[in-house]
Protein backbone atom coordinates (compact mmCIF):
# COMPACT_ATOMS: atom_id res chain seq x y z
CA UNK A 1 -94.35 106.77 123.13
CA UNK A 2 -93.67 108.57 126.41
CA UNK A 3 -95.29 109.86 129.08
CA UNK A 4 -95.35 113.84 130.54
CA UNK A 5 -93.12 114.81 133.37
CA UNK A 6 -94.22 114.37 136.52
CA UNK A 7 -97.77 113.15 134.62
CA UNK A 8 -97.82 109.66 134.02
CA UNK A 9 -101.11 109.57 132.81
CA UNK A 10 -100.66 111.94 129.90
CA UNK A 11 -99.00 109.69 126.75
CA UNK A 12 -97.53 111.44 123.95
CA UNK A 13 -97.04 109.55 120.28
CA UNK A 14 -95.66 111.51 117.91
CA UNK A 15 -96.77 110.62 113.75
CA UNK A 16 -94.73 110.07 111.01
CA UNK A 17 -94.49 113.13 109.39
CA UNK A 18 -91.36 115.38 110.11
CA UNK A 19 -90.94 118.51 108.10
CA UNK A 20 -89.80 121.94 109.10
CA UNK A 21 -92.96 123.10 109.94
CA UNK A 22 -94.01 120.08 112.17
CA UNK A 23 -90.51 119.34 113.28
CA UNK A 24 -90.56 115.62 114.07
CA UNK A 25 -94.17 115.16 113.53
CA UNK A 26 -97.45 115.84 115.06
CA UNK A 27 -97.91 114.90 118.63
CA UNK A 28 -100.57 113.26 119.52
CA UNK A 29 -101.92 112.75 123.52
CA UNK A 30 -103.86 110.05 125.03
CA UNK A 31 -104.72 111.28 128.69
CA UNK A 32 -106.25 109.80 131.60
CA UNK A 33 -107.64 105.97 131.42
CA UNK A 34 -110.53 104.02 132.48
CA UNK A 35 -111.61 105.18 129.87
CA UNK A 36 -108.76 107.27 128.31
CA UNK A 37 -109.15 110.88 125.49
CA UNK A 38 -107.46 111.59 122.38
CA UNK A 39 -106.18 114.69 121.69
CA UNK A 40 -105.21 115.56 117.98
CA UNK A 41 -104.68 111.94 116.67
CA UNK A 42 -102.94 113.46 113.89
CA UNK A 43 -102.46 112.70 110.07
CA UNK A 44 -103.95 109.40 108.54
CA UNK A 45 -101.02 107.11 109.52
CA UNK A 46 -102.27 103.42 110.02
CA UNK A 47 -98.99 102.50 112.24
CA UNK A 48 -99.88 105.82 114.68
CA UNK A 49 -103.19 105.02 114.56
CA UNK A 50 -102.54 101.61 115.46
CA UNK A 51 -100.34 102.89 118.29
CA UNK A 52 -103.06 105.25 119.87
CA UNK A 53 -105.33 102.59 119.62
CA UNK A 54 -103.00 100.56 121.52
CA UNK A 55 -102.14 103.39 124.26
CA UNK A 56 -105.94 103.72 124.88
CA UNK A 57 -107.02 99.87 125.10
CA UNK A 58 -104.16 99.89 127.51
CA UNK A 59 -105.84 102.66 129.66
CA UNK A 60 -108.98 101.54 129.74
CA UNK A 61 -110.83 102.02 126.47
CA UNK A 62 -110.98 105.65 124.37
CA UNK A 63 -113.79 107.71 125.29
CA UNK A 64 -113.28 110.56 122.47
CA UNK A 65 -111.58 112.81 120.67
CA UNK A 66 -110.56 116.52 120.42
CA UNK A 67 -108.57 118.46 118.18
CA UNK A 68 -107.21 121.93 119.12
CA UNK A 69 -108.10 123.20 115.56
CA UNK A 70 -108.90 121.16 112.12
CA UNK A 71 -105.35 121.54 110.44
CA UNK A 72 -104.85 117.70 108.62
CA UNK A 73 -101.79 117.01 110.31
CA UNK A 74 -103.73 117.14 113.91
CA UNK A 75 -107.02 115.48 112.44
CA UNK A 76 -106.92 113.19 109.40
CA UNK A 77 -106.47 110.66 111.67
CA UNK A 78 -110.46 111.27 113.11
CA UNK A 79 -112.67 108.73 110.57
CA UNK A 80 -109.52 105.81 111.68
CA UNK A 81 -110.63 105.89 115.35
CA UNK A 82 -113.40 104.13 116.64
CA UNK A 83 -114.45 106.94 118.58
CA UNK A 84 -116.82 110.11 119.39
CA UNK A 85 -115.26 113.50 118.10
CA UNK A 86 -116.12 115.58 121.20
CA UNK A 87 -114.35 118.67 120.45
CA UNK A 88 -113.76 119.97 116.74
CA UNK A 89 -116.03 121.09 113.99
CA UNK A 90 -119.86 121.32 115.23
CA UNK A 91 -118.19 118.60 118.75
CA UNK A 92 -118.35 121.36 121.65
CA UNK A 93 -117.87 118.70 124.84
CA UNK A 94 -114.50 118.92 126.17
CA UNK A 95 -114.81 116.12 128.42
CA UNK A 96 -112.81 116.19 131.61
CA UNK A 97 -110.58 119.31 129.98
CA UNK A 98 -111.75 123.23 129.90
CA UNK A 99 -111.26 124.24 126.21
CA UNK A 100 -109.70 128.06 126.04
CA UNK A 101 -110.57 129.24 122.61
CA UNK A 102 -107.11 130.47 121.52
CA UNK A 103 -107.66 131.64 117.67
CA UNK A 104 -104.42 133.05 115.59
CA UNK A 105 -103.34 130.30 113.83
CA UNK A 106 -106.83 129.23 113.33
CA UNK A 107 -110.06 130.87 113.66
CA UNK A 108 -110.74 127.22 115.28
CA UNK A 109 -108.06 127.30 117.14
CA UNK A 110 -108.25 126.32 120.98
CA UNK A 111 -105.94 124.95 124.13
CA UNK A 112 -107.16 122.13 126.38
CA UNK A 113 -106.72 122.66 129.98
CA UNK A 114 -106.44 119.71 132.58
CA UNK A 115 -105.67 121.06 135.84
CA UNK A 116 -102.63 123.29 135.43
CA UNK A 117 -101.26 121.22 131.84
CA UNK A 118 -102.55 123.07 128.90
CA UNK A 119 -102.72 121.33 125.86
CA UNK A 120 -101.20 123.87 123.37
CA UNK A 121 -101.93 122.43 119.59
CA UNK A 122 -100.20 124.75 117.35
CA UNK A 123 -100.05 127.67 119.64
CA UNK A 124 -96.95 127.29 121.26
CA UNK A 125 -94.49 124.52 119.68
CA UNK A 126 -92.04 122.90 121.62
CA UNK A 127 -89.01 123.94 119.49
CA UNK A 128 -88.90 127.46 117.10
CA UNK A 129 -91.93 129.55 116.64
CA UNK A 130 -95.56 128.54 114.80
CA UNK A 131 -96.62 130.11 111.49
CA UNK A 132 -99.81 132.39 111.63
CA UNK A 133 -100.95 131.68 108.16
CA UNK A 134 -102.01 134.87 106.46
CA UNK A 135 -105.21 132.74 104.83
CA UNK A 136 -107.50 132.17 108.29
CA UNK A 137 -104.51 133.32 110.74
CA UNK A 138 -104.22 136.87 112.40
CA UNK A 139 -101.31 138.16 114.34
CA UNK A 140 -103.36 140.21 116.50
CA UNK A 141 -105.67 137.15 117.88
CA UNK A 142 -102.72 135.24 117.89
CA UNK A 143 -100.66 137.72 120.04
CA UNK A 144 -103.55 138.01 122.18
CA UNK A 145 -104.20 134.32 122.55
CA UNK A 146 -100.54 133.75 124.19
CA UNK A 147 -101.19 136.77 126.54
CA UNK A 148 -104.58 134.71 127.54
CA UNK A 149 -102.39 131.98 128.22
CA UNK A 150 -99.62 133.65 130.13
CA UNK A 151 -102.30 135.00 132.46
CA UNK A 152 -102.72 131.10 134.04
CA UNK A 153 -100.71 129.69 136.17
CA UNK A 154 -99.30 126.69 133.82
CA UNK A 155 -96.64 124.10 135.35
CA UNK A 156 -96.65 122.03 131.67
CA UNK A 157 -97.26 122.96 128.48
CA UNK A 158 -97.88 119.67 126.24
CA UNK A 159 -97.23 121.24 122.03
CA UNK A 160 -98.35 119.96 119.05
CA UNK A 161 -95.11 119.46 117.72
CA UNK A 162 -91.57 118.89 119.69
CA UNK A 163 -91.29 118.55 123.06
CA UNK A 164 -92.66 119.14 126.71
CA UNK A 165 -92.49 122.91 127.45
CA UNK A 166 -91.99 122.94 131.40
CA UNK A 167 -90.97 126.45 132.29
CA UNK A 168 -94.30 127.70 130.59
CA UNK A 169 -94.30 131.84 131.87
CA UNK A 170 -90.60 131.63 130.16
CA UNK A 171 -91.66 129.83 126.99
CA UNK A 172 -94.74 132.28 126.76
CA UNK A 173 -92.86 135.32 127.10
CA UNK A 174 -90.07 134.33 124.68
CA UNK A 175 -93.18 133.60 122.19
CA UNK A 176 -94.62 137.05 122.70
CA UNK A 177 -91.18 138.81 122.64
CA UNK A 178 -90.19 136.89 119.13
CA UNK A 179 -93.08 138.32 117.65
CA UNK A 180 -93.05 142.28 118.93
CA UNK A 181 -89.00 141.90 117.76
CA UNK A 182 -90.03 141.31 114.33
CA UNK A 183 -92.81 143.73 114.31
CA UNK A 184 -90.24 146.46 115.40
CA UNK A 185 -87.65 145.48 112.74
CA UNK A 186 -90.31 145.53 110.17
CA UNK A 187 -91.82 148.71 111.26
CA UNK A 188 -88.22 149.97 111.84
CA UNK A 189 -87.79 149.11 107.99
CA UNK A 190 -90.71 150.97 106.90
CA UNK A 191 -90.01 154.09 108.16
CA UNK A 192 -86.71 154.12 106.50
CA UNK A 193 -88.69 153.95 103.82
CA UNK A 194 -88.48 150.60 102.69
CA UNK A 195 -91.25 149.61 100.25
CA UNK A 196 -90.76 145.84 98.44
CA UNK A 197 -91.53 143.08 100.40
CA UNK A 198 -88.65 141.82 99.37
CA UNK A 199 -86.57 144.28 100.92
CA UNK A 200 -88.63 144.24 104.04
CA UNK A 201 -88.56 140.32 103.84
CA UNK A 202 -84.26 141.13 104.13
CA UNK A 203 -84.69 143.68 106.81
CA UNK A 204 -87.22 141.33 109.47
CA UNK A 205 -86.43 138.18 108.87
CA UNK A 206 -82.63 138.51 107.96
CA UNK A 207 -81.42 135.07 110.36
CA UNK A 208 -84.05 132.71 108.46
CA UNK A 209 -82.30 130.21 106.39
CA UNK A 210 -83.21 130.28 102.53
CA UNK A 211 -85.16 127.26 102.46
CA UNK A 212 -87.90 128.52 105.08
CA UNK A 213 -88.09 132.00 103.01
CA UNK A 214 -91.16 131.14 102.12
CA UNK A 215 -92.53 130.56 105.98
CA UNK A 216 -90.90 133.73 106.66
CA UNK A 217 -92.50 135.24 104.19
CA UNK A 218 -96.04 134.43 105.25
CA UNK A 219 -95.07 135.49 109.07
CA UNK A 220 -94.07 138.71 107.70
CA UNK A 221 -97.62 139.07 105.18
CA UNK A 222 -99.13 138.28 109.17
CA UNK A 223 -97.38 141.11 110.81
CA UNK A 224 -98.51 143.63 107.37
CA UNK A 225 -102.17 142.55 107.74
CA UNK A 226 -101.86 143.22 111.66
CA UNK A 227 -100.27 146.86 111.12
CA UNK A 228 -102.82 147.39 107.98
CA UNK A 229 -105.91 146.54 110.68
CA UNK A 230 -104.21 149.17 113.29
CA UNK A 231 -103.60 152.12 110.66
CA UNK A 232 -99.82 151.38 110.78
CA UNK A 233 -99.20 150.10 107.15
CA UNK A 234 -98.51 152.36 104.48
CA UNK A 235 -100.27 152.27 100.97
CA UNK A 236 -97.51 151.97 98.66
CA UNK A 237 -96.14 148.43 99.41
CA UNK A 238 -94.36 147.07 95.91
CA UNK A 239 -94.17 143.48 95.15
């Protein structure tokens, strides 16, 4: 457990499950106290759950829970809580935080905002880049929701996964300019006439390492469904 820069009441725990696509596992946020909020308690771990219960009695008592979107590794954890879900599924009270719907990687996705920390779930990660999942994920919404974002004036960003973002504007910009880079190598790649995924998988996405192919392969099915919605993609795609 630790606590935010310069925010002593926000507590991060991070679960048990490392991976490459949650790094070294899902944070999880108990904020305030007196009584204290969950935010994404994360996958059904009984030692983390133990541990937010601890963090919260220690604050005061746990007066609910929200999740930035329903992915299991941010909200299997829910039924092990003795407490309200106040945000997530038909839950629409945000409590003390303003919830910014911020969809891409989720249709459900949204940030939490507490004064000028936003609560970033899967949007922006700490570390690397987040997947947009071609099943419920869109590249547009998702480009769209970090613009959103980059309009505030942010002084933390707290991630679901790795660690405290605090240059924000920098982070957000890097996030936006990672994904136009890739849409203008893929494009690039089309007009020379490339037409297998595979090939356009080579041309995009040429500095991911083998064993995340398959990550970079969804990313890049998120970018083709993006140029398909704008008129951009052409028809005879192979593979």
């Amino acid at each position: 457990m630790d606590t935010a820069p310069g925010h002593p009441h926000i507590a991060r725990l991070v679960a048990s499950n490392p991976s490459p696509m949650t790094l070294e596992g899902t944070n999880t946020y108990v904020v305030g106290q007196d009584p204290a909020y969950v935010i994404d308690p994360g996958p059904a771990e009984t030692e983390h759950v133990q541990a937010i219960v601890a963090e919260a009695e220690r604050r005061g008592g746990l007066a609910g829970i929200l999740l930035t979107h329903s992915h299991g590794d941010h909200s299997d954890a829910v039924p092990m809580l003795d407490a309200p879900l106040i945000w997530g599924g038909d839950a629409t009270d945000p409590g003390p935080f303003t919830a910014l719907p911020t969809p891409g990687h989720a249709p459900d996705h949204v940030c939490f905002l507490l004064d000028r920390v936003c609560f970033s779930g899967d949007l922006i990660l700490g570390e690397g880049s987040t997947i947009v999942p071609p099943a419920g994920g869109s590249m547009a919404s998702y480009l769209d929701s970090l613009r959103r974002l980059g309009e505030l004036e942010l002084e933390l960003v707290c991630p679901g996964h790795g660690p405290y973002v605090t240059d924000p504007a920098a982070k957000i910009a890097e996030y936006v300019e990672h994904r136009l880079e890739r849409e203008r190598k893929l494009v690039a790649a089309l007009d020379a006439g490339e037409r297998s995924r595979a090939g356009l998988l080579d041309a995009a996405w040429d500095d991911v390492p083998a064993e995340l192919r398959w990550a970079a392969a969804e990313a890049m099915q998120a970018h083709l469904d993006k140029l398909a919605e704008e008129g951009r993609l052409p028809a005879d795609l192979r593979d």
